[in-house]
N, C-alpha and C. Protein backbone atom coordinates (compact mmCIF):
# COMPACT_ATOMS: atom_id res chain seq x y z
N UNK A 1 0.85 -1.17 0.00
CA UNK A 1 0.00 0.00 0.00
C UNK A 1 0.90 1.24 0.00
N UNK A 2 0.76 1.81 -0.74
CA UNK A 2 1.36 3.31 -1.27
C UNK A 2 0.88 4.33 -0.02
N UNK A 3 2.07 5.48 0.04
CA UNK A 3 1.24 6.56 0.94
C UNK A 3 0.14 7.50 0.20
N UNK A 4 0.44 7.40 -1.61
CA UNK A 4 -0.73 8.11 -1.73
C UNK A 4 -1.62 7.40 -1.68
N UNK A 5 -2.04 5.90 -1.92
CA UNK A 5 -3.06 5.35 -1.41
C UNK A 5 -3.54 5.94 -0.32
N UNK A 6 -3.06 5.49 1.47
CA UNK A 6 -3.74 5.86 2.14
C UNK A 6 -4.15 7.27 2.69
N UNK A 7 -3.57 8.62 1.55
CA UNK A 7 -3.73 9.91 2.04
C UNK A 7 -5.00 9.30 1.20
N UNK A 8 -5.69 8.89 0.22
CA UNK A 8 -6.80 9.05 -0.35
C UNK A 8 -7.96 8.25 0.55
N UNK A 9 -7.44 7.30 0.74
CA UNK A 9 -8.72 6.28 2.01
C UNK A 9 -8.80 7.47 3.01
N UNK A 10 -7.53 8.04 3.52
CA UNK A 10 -7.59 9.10 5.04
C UNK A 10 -9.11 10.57 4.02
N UNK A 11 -8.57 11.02 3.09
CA UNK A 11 -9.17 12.24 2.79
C UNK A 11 -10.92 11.82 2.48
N UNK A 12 -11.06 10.24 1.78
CA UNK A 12 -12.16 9.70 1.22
C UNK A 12 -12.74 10.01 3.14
N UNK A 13 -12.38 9.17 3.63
CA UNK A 13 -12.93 9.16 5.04
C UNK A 13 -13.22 9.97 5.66
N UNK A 14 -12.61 10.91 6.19
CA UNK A 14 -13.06 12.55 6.52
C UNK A 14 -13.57 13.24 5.72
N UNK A 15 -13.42 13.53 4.21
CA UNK A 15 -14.67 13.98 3.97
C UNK A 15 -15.97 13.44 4.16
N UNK A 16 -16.21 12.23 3.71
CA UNK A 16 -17.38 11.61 4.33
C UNK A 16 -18.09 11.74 5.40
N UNK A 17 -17.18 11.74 6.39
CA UNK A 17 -17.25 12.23 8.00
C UNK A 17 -18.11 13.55 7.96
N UNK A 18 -17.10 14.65 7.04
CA UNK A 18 -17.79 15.94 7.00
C UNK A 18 -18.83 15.81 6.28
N UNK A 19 -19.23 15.23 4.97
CA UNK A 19 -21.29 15.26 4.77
C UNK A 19 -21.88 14.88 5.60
N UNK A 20 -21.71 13.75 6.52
CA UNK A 20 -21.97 13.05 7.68
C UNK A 20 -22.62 14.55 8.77
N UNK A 21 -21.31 15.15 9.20
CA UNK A 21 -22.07 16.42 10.00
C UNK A 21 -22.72 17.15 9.23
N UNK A 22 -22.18 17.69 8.40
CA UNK A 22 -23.64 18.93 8.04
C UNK A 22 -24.92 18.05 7.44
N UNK A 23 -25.01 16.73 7.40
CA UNK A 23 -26.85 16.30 7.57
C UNK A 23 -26.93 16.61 8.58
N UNK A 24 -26.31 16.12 9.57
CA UNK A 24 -26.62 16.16 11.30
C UNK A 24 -26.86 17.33 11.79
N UNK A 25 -25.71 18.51 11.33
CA UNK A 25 -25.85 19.88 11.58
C UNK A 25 -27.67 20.44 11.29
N UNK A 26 -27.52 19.93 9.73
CA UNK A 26 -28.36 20.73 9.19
C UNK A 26 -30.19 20.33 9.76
N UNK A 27 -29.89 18.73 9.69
CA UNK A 27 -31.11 18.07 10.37
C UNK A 27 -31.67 18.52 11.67
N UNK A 28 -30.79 18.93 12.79
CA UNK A 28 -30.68 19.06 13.80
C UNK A 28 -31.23 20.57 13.84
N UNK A 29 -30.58 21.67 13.41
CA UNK A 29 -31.39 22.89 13.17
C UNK A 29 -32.77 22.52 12.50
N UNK A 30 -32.98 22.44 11.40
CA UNK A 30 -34.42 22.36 11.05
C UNK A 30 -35.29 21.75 12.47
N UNK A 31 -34.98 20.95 13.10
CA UNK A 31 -35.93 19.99 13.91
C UNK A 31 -35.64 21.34 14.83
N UNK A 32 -34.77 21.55 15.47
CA UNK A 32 -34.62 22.95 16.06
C UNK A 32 -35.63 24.41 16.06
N UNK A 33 -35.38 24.53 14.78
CA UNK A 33 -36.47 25.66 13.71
C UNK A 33 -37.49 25.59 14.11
N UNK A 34 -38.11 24.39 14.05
CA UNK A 34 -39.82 24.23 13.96
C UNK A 34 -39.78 23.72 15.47
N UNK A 35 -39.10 23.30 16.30
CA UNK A 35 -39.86 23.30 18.20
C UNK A 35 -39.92 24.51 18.32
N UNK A 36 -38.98 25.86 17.96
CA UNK A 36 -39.17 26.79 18.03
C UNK A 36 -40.20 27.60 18.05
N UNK A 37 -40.35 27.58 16.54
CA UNK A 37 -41.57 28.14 16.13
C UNK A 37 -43.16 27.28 16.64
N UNK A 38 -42.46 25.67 16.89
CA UNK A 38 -44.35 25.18 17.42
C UNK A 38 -44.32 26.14 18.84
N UNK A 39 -43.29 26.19 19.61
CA UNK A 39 -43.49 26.56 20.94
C UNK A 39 -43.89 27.62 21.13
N UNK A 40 -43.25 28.69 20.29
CA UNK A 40 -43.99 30.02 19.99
C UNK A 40 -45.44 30.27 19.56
N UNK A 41 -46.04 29.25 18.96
CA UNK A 41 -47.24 29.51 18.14
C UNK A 41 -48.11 28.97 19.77
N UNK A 42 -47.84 27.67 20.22
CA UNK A 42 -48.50 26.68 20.95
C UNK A 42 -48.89 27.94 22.16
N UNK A 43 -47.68 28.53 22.57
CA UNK A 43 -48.05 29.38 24.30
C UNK A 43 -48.08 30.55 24.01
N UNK A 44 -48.89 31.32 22.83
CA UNK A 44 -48.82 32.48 22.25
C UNK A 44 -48.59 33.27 22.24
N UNK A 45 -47.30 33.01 21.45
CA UNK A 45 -45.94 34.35 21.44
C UNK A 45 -46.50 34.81 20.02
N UNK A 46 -46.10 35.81 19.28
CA UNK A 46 -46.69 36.63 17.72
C UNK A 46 -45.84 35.31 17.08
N UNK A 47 -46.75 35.43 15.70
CA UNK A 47 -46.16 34.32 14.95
C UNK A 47 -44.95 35.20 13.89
N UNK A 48 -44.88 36.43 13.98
CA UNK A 48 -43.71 36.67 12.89
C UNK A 48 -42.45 36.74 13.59
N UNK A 49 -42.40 36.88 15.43
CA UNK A 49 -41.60 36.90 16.50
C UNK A 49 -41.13 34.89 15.95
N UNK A 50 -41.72 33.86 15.76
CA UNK A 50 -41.65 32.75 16.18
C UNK A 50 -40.64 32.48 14.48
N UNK A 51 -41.05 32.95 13.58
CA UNK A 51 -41.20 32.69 12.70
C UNK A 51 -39.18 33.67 12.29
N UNK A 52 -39.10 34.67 12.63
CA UNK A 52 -37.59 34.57 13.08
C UNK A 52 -37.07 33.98 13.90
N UNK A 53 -37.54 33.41 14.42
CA UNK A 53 -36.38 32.64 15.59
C UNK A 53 -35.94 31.64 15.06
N UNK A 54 -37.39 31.23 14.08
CA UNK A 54 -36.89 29.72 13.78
C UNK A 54 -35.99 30.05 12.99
N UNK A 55 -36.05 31.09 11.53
CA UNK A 55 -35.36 31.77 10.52
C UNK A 55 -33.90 31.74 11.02
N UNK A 56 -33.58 32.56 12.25
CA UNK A 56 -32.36 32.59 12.62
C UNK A 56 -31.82 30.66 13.02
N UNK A 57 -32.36 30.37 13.71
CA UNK A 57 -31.72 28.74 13.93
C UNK A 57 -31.46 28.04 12.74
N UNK A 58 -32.37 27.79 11.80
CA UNK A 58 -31.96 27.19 10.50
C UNK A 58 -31.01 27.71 9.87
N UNK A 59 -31.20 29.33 9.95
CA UNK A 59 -29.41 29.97 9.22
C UNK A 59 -28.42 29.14 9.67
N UNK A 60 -28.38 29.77 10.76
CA UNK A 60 -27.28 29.12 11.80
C UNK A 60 -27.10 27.90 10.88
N UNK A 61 -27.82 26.57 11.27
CA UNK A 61 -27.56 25.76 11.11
C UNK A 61 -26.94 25.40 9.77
N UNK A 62 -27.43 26.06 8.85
CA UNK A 62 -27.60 26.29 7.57
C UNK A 62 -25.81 26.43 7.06
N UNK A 63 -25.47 27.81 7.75
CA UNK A 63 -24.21 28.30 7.80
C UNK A 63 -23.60 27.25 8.22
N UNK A 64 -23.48 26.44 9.29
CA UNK A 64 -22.02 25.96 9.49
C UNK A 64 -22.17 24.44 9.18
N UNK A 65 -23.47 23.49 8.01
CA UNK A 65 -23.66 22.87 7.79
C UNK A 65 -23.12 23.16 6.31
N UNK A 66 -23.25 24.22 5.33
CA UNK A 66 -22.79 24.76 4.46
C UNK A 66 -20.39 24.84 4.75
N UNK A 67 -20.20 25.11 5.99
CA UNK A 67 -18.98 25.00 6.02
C UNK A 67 -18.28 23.79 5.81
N UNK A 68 -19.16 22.58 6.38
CA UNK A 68 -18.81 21.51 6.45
C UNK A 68 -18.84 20.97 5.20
N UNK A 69 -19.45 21.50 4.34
CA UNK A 69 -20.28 20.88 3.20
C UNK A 69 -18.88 21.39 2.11
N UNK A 70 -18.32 22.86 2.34
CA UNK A 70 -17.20 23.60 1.61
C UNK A 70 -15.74 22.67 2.16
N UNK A 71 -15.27 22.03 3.41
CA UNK A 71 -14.40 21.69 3.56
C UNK A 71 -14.66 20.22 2.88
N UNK A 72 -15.80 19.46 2.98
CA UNK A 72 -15.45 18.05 2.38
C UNK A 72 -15.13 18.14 0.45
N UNK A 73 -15.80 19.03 0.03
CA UNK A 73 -15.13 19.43 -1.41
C UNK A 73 -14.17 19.61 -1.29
N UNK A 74 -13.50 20.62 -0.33
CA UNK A 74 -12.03 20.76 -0.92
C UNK A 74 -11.62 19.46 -0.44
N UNK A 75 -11.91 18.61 0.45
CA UNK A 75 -10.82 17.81 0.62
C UNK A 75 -10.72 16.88 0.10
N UNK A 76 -11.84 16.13 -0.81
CA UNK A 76 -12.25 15.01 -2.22
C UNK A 76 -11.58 16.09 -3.46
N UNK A 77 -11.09 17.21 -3.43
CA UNK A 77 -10.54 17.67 -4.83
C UNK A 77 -8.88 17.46 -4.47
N UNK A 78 -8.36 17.21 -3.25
CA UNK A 78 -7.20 17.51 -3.28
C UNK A 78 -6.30 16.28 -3.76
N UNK A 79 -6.98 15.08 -4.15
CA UNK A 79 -6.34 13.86 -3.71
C UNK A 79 -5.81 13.54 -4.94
N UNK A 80 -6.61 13.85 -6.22
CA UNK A 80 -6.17 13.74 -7.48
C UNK A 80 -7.10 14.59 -8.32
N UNK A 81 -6.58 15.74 -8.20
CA UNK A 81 -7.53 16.76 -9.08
C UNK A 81 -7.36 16.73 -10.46
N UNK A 82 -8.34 16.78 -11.15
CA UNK A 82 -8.37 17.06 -12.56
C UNK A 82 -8.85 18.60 -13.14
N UNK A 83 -8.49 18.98 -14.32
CA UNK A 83 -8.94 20.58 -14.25
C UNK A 83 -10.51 20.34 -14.13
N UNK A 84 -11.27 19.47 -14.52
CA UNK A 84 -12.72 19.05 -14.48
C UNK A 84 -13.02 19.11 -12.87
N UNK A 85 -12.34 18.95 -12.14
CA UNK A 85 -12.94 18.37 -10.43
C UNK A 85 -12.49 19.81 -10.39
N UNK A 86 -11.76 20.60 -10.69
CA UNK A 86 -10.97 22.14 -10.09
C UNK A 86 -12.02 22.93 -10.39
N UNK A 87 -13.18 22.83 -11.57
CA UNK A 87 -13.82 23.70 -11.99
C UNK A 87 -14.68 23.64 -11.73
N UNK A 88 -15.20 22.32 -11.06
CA UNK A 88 -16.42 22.01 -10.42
C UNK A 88 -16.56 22.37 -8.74
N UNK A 89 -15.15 22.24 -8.63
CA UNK A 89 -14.84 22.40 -6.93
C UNK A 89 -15.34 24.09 -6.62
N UNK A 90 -15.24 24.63 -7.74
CA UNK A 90 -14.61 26.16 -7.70
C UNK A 90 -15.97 26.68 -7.80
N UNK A 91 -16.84 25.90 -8.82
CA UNK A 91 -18.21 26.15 -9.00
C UNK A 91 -18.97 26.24 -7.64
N UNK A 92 -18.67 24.92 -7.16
CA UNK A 92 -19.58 24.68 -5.78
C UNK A 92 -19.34 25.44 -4.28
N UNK A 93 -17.75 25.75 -4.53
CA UNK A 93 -17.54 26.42 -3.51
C UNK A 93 -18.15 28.33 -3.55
N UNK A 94 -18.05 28.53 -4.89
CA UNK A 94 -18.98 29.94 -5.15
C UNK A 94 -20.00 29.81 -4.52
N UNK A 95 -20.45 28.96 -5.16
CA UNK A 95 -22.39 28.76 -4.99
C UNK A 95 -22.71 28.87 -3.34
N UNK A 96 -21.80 27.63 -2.49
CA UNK A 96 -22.13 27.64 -1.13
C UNK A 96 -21.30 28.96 -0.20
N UNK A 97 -20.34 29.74 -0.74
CA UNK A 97 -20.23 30.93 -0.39
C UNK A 97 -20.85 31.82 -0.14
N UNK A 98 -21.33 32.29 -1.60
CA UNK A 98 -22.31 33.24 -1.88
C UNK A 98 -23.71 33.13 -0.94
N UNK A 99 -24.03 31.90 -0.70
CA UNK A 99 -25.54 31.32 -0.03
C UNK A 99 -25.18 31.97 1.46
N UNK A 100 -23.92 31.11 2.11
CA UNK A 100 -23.45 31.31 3.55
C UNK A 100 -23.29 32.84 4.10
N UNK A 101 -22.82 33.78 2.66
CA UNK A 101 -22.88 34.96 2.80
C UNK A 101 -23.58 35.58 2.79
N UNK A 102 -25.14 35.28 2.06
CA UNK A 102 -26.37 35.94 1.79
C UNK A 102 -26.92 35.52 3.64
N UNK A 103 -26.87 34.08 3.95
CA UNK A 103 -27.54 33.98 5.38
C UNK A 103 -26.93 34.82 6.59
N UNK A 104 -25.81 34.83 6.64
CA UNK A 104 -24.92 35.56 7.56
C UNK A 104 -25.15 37.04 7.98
N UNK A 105 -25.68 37.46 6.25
CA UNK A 105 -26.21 38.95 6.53
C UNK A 105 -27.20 39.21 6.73
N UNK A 106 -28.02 38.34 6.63
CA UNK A 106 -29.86 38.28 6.72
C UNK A 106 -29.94 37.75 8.45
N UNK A 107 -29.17 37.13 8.89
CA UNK A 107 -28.67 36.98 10.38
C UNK A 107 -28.57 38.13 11.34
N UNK A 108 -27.36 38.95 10.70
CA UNK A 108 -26.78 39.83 11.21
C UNK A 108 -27.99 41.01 11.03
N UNK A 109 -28.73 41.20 10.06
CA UNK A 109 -29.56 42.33 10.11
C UNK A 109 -30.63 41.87 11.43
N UNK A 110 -30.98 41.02 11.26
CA UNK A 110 -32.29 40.08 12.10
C UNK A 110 -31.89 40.72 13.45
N UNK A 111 -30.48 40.50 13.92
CA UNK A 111 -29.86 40.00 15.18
C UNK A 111 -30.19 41.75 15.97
N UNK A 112 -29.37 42.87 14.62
CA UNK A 112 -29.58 44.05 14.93
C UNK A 112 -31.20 44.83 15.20
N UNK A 113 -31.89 44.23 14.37
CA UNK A 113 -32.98 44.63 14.64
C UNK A 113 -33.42 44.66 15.55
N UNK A 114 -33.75 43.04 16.28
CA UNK A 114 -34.24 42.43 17.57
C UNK A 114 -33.39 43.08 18.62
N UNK A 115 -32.18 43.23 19.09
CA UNK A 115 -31.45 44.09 19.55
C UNK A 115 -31.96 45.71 19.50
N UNK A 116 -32.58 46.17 18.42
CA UNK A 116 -32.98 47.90 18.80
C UNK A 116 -34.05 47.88 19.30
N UNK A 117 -35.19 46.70 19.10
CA UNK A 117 -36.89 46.49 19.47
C UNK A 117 -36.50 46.23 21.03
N UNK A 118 -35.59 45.64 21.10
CA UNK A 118 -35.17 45.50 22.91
C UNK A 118 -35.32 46.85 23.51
N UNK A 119 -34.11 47.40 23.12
CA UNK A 119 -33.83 48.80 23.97
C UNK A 119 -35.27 49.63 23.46
């Protein structure tokens, strides 16, 4: 057995690992999301109050299920890249950028808002 063999079983494996968490991540927020929002609706809190909270938890979740999702690409492109896997890697990592960056700020506005309705 070659060492680049087993850097590829090691990288095959941890990435795997990493889709592995962000289902879990991501599963775990959604189920998150909606106790949220049932609990809000159930002991009657406003439903557009319930309805960010959940918004913000699924980001969340969203976001660092999306990170996990950006490190197992790069680490299935590194093992034997082709310009085909480089352009696809490059594709997907835009796409889940751009997304992580659109939630982050739709977060961050949310976060500020709820923060000025406080004071």
């Amino acid at each position: 057995m070659t060492l680049h063999h087993i850097v590829e079983i090691t990288v095959n494996f941890i990435s795997d690992i990493s889709y592995i968490l962000a289902i879990i991540v991501i599963a775990f927020g959604m189920i998150s999301g909606f106790k949220i929002f049932l609990k809000d609706i159930l002991f009657g809190q406003k439903s557009e109050e319930s309805i960010w909270e959940s918004r913000l938890e699924l980001g969340n979740s969203f976001s660092l299920g999306l990170g996990f999702l950006i490190g197992a690409s790069i680490l299935k492109t590194t093992v034997a890249p082709t310009w085909n896997d480089i352009g696809q890697l490059a594709t997907i990592i835009a796409i889940r950028t751009t997304l992580n960056f659109f939630l982050n700020k739709e977060i961050r506005e949310h976060k500020g808002n709820v923060n000025n309705v406080e004071k």
